[in-house]
Protein backbone atom coordinates (compact mmCIF):
# COMPACT_ATOMS: atom_id res chain seq x y z
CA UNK A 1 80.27 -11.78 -35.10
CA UNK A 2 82.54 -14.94 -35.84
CA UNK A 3 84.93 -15.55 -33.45
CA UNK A 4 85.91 -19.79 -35.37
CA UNK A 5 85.70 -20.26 -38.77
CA UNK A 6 86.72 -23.91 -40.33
CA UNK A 7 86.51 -24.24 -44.32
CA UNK A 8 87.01 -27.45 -45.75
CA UNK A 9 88.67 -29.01 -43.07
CA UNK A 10 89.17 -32.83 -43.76
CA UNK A 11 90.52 -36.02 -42.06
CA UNK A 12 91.27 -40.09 -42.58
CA UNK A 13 92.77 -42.25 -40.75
CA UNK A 14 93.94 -45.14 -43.45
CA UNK A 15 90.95 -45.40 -45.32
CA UNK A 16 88.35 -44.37 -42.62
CA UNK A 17 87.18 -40.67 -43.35
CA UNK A 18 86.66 -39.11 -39.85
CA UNK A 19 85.85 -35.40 -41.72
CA UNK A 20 84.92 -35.08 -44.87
CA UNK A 21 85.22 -31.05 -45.99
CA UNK A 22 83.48 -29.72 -42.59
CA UNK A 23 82.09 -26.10 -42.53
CA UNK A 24 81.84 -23.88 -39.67
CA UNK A 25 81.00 -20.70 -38.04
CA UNK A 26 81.06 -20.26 -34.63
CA UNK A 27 79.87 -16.88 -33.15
CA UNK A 28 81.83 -15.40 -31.05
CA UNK A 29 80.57 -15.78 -27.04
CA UNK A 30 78.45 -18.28 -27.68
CA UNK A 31 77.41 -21.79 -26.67
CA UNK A 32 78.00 -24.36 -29.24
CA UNK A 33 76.76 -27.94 -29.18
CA UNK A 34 78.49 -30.50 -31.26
CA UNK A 35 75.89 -33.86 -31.49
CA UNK A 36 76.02 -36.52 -33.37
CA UNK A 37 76.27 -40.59 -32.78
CA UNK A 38 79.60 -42.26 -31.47
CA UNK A 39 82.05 -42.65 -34.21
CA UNK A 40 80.73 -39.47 -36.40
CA UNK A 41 83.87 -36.99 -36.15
CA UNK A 42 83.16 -35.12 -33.14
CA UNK A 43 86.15 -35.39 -31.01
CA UNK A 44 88.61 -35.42 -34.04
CA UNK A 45 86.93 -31.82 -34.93
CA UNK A 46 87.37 -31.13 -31.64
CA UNK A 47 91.20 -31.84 -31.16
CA UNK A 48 91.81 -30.07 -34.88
CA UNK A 49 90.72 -26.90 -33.16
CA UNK A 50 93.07 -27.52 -30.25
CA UNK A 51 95.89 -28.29 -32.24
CA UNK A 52 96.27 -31.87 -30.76
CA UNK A 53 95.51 -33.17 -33.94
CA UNK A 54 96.62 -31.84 -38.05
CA UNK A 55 94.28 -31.61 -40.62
CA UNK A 56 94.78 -33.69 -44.34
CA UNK A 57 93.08 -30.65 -45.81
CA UNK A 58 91.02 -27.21 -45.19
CA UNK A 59 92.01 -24.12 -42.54
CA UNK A 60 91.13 -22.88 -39.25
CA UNK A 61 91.32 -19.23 -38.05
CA UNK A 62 90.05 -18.06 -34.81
CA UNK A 63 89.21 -14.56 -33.77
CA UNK A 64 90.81 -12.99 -37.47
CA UNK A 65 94.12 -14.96 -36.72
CA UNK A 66 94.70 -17.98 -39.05
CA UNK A 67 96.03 -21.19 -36.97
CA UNK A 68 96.36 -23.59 -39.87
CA UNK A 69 96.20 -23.55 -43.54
CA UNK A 70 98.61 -25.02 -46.51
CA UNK A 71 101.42 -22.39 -45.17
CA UNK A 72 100.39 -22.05 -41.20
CA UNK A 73 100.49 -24.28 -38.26
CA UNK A 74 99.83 -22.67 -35.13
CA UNK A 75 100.89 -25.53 -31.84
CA UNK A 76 98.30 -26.03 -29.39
CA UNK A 77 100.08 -24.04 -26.83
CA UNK A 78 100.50 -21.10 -28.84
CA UNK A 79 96.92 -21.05 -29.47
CA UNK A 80 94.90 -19.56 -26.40
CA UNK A 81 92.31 -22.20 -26.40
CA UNK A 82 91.19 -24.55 -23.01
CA UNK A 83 90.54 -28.28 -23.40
CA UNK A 84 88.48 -30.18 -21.06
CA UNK A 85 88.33 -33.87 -21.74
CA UNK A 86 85.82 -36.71 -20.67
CA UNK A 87 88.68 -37.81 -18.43
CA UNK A 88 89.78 -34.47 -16.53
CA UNK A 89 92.85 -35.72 -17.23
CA UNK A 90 94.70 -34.43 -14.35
CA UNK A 91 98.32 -35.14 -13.00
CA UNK A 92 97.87 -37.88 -10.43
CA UNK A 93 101.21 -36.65 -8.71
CA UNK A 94 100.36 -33.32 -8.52
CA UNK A 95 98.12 -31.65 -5.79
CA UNK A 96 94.93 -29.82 -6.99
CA UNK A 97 96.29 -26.34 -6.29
CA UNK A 98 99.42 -27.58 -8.92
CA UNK A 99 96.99 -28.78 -11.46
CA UNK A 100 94.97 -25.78 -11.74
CA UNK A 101 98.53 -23.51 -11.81
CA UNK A 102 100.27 -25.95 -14.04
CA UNK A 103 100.21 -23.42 -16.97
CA UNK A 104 101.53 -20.63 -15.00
CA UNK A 105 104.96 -19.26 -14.18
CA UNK A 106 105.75 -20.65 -10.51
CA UNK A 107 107.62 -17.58 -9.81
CA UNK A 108 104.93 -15.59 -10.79
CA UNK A 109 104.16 -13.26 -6.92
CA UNK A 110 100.06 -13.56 -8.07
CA UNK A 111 100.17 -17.64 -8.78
CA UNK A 112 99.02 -18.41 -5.15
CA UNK A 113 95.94 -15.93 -5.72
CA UNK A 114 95.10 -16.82 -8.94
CA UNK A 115 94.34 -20.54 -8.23
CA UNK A 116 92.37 -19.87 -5.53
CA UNK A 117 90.65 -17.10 -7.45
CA UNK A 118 90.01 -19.69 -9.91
CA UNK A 119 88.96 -22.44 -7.93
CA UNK A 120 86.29 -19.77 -6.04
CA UNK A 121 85.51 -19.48 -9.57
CA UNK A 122 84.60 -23.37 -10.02
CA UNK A 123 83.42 -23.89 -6.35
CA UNK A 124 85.98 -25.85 -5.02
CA UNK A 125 87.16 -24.93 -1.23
CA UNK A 126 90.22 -23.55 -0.63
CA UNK A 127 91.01 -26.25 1.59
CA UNK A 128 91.22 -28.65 -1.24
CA UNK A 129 94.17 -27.38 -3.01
CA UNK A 130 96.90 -30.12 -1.66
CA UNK A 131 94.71 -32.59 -2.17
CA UNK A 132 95.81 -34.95 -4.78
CA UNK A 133 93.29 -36.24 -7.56
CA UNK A 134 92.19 -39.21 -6.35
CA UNK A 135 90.73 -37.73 -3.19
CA UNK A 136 88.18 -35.96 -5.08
CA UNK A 137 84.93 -36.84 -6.41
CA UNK A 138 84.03 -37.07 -9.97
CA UNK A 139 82.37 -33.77 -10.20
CA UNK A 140 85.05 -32.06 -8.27
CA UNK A 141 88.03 -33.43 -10.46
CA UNK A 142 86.14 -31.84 -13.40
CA UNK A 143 85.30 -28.70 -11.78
CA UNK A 144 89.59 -28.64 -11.03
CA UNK A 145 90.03 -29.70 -14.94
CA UNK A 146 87.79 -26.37 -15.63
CA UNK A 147 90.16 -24.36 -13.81
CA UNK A 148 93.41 -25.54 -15.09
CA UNK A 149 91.92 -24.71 -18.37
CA UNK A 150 90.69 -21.16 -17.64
CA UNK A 151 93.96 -20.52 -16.10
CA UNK A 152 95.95 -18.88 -19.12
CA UNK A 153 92.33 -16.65 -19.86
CA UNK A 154 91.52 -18.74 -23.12
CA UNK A 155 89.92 -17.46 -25.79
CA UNK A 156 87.92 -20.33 -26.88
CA UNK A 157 87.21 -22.99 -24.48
CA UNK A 158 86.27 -26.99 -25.95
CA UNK A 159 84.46 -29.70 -23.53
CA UNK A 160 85.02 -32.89 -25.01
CA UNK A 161 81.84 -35.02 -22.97
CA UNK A 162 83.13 -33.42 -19.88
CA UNK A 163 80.04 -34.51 -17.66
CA UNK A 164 79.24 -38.00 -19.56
CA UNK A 165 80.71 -40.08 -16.49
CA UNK A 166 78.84 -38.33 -13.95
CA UNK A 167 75.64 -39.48 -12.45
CA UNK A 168 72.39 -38.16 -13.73
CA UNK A 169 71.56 -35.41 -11.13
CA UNK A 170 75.14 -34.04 -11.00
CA UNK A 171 75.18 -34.39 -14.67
CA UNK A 172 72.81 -31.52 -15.08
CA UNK A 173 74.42 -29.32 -12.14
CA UNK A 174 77.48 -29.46 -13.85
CA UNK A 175 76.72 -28.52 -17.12
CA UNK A 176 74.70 -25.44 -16.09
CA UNK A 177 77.37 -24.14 -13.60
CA UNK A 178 79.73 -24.18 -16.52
CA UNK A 179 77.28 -22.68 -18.95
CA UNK A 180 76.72 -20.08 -16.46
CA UNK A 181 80.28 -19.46 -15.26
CA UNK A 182 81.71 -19.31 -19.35
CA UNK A 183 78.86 -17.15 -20.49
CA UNK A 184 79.68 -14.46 -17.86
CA UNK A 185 83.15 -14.63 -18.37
CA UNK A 186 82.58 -13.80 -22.07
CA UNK A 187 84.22 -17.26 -23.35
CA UNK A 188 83.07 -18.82 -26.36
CA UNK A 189 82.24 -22.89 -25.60
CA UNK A 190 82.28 -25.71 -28.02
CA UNK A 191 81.05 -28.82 -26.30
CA UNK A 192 80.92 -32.09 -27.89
CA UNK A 193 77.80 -34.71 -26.69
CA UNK A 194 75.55 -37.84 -27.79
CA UNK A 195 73.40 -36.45 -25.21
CA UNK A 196 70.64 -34.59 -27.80
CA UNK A 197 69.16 -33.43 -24.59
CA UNK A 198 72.41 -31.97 -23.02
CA UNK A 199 73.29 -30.73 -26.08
CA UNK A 200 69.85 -28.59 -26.67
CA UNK A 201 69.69 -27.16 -23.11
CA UNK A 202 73.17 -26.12 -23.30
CA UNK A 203 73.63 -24.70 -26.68
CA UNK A 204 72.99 -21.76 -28.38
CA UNK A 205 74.20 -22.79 -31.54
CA UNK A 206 73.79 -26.54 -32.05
CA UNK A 207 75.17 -28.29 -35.18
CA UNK A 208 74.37 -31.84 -35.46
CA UNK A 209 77.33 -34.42 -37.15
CA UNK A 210 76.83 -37.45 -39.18
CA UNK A 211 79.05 -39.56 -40.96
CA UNK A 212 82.03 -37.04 -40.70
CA UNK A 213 79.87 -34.40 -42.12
CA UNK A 214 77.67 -31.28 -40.60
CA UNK A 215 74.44 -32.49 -41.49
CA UNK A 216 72.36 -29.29 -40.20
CA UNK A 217 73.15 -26.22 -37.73
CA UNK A 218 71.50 -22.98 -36.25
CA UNK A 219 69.55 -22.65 -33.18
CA UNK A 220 68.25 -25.49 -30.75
CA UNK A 221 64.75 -24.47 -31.69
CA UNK A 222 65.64 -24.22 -35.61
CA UNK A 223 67.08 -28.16 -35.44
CA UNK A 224 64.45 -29.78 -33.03
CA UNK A 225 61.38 -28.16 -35.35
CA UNK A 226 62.82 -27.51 -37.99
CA UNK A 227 65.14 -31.04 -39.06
CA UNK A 228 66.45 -31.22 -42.55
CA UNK A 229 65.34 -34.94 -42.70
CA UNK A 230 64.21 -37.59 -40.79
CA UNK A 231 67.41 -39.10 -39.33
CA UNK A 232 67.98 -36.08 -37.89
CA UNK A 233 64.60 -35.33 -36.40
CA UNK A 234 64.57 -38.68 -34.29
CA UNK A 235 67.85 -38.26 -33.51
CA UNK A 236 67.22 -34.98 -31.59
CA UNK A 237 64.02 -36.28 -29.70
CA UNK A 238 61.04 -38.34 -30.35
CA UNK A 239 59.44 -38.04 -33.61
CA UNK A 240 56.34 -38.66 -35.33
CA UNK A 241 56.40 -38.82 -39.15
CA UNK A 242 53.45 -39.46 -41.15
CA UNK A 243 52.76 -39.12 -44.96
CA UNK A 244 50.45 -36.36 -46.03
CA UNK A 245 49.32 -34.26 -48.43
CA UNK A 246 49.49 -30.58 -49.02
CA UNK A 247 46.76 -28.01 -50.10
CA UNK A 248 46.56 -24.90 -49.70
CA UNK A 249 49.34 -24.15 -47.11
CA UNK A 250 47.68 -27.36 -44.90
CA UNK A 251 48.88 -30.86 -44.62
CA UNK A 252 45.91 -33.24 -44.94
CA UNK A 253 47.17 -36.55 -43.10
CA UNK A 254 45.52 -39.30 -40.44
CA UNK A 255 45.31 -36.96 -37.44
CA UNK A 256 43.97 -33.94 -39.30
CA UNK A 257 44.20 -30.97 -41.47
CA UNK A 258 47.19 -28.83 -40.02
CA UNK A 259 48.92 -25.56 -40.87
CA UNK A 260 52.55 -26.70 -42.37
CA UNK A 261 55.63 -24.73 -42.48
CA UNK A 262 55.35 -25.30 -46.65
CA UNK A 263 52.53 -24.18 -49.25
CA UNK A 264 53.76 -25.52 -52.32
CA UNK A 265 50.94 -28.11 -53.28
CA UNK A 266 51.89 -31.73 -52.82
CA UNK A 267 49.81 -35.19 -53.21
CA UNK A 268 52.50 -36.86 -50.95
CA UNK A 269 54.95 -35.46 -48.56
CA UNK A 270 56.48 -36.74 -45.15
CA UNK A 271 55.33 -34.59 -42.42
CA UNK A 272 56.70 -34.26 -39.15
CA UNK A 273 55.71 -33.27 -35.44
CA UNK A 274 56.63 -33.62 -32.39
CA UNK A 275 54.88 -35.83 -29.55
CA UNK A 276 54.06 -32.44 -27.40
CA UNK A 277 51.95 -30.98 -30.22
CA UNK A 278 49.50 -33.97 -29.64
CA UNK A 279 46.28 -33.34 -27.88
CA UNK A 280 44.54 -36.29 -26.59
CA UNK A 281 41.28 -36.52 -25.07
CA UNK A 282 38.52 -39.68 -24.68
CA UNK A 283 36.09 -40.20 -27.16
CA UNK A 284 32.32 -41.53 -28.38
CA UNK A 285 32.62 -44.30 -31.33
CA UNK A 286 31.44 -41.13 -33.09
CA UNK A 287 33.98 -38.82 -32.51
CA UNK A 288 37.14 -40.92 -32.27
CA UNK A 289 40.00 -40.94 -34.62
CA UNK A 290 42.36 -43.42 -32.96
CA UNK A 291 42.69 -46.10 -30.84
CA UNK A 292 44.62 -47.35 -27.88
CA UNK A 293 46.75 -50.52 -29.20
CA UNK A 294 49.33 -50.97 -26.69
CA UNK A 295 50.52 -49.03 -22.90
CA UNK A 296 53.56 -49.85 -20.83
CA UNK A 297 54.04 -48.23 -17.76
CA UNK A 298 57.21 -46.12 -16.73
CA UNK A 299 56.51 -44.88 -13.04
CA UNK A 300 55.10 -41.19 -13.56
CA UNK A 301 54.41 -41.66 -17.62
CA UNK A 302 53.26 -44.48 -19.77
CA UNK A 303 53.88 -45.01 -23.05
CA UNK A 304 51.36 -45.53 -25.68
CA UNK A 305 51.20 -46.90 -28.93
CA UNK A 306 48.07 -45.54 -30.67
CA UNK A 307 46.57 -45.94 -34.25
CA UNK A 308 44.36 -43.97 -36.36
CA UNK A 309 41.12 -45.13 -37.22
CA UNK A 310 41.05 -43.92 -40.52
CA UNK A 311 41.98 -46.11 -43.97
CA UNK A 312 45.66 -45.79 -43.01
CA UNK A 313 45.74 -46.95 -40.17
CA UNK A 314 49.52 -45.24 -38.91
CA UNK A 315 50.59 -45.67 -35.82
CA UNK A 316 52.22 -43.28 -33.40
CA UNK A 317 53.91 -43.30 -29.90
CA UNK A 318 52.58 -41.01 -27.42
CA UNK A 319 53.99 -40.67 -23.52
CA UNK A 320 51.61 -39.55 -21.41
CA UNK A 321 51.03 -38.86 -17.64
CA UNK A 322 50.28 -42.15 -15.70
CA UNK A 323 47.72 -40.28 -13.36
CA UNK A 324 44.95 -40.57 -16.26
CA UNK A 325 46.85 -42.85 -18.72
CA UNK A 326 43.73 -44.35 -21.34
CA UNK A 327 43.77 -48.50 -21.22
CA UNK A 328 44.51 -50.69 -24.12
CA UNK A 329 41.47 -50.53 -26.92
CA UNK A 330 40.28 -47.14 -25.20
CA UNK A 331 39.11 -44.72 -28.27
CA UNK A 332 40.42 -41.45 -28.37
CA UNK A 333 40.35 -38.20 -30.43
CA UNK A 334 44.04 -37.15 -31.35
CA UNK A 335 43.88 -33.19 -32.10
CA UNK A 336 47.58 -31.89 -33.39
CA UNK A 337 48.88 -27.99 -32.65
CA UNK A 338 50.51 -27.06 -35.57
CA UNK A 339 52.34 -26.45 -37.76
CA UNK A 340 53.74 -29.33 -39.00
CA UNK A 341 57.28 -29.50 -40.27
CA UNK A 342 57.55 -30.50 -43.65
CA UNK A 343 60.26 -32.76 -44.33
């Protein structure tokens, strides 16, 4: 079930086209990634949605209830939906306990409860509610931002890079308590990320932007095996892409002859796997298919640039364990798992 849909929903600024006709299902209680490269659209979709921002063309409805077309324009306030920017953006002046209760009636008897029910929720302690902003920690003022915006019981919630100024390890904590804590309260997620990694451990629905434009979308698994081209493939993780040719259902290229994911016969295609579907073990002048060219060392992985040994001579980056990392000008046999995605 679709909870968002956006049809042809454009945007410029001058001459600059931020969103050029973008089209989009979301379904409803899910996790959806945004991704793409700085500068691509993602935070102007983002603050169409919310209402922060109008549209030059196209319509958004969300759960059967139209927000904005030619004749409708739903304001953000009227439209049920959280926001939770890079920033926090919280009210300096105000204490914690007022930030998280800023949408709700202060004469409401419950408004006392329902903050700290909602900052329970988000693992703050109680005892920080009259703290003001600045006495918190990073993490903490965006765990208080993800309160204030659950307050009024949206129906969609949007992270706009939420965790992106957060340190590495409280990065990841972050974004899984929130996964966790908006998947069992039933609330459909959009966040926007360049992190291709945070993006395809949080999703469930990933739909990677370029250029104002949805290049590709469906499941993490779909995009990161599956890429519609090669911009997109090493844009989600490393990438190997060779040329090869197709028979019989197999792709015939430098490493081997590998199932691929297309039968049609071809004399040349680009092929593509991924750097886990390599197999590499040592091997005899007789048995070898590559070679060692170049290893750099990274504390627990190196990694190696290797070539084949055959008339083509490609080369391909590997990272490896440094426990039993091959030296430069080692042979090696290169086995592939397939298939092989053909691009």
């Amino acid at each position: 079930m679709t909870i968002l849909t956006l049809h042809g929903l454009g945007k410029r600024y001058g001459s600059v086209v931020a969103l050029d006709n973008i089209d989009l299902e979301v379904p409803a209680g899910s996790r959806t990634a945004i991704v793409g490269p700085s500068g691509c659209g993602k935070t102007t979709l983002l603050r169409l949605i919310a209402g922060f921002e109008m549209p030059d063309a196209g319509c958004i409805s969300l759960g059967g209830t139209v927000l904005l077309d030619g004749k409708t324009a739903v304001p953000a306030h009227k439209r049920r939906i959280g926001y939770v920017s890079q920033e926090g953006a919280l009210f300096p002046h105000l204490t914690i306990a007022d930030n998280i209760g800023f949408g709700l009636a202060r004469r409401d008897p419950e408004r006392h409860k329902r903050i700290a029910e909602l900052m329970a929720r988000v693992e703050l302690p109680v005892e920080m509610m009259n703290r003001r902003p600045h006495e918190l920690s990073g993490g903490q003022q965006q765990r208080a931002a993800l309160a204030r915006a659950l307050a009024l019981r949206p129906r969609l919630m949007l992270l706009d890079e939420p965790f992106s100024a957060l340190d590495a390890g409280l990065r990841e904590a972050m974004r899984d308590m929130v996964g966790e804590l908006l998947s069992a309260a039933g609330i459909t997620t959009i966040l926007v990320t360049h992190d291709q990694a945070e993006a395809l451990s949080f999703a469930e629905h990933l739909v990677v932007m370029r250029d104002g434009a949805v290049v590709q979308s469906g499941t993490p698994q779909q995009l990161y095996l599956q890429p519609r081209d090669a911009v997109t493939a090493r844009f989600l993780g490393e990438a190997i892409i060779l040329d090869a040719v197709i028979v019989d259902g197999r792709a015939q290229f430098a490493f081997g002859d590998i199932a691929a994911d297309a039968s049609a016969p071809a004399d040349k295609v680009r092929v593509m796997l991924r750097p886990e579907q390599v197999r590499m073990t040592a091997a005899s002048a007789d048995t070898a298919n590559a070679r060692v060219l170049s290893r750099a060392f990274r504390g627990p992985t190196c990694r190696l640039v290797v070539q084949s040994l055959s008339a083509s001579a490609n080369t391909i980056t590997l990272v490896v364990s440094s426990l039993d990392s091959p030296e430069v000008g080692e042979l090696l046999r290169l086995a592939v798992i397939g298939p092989v995605h053909v691009l």
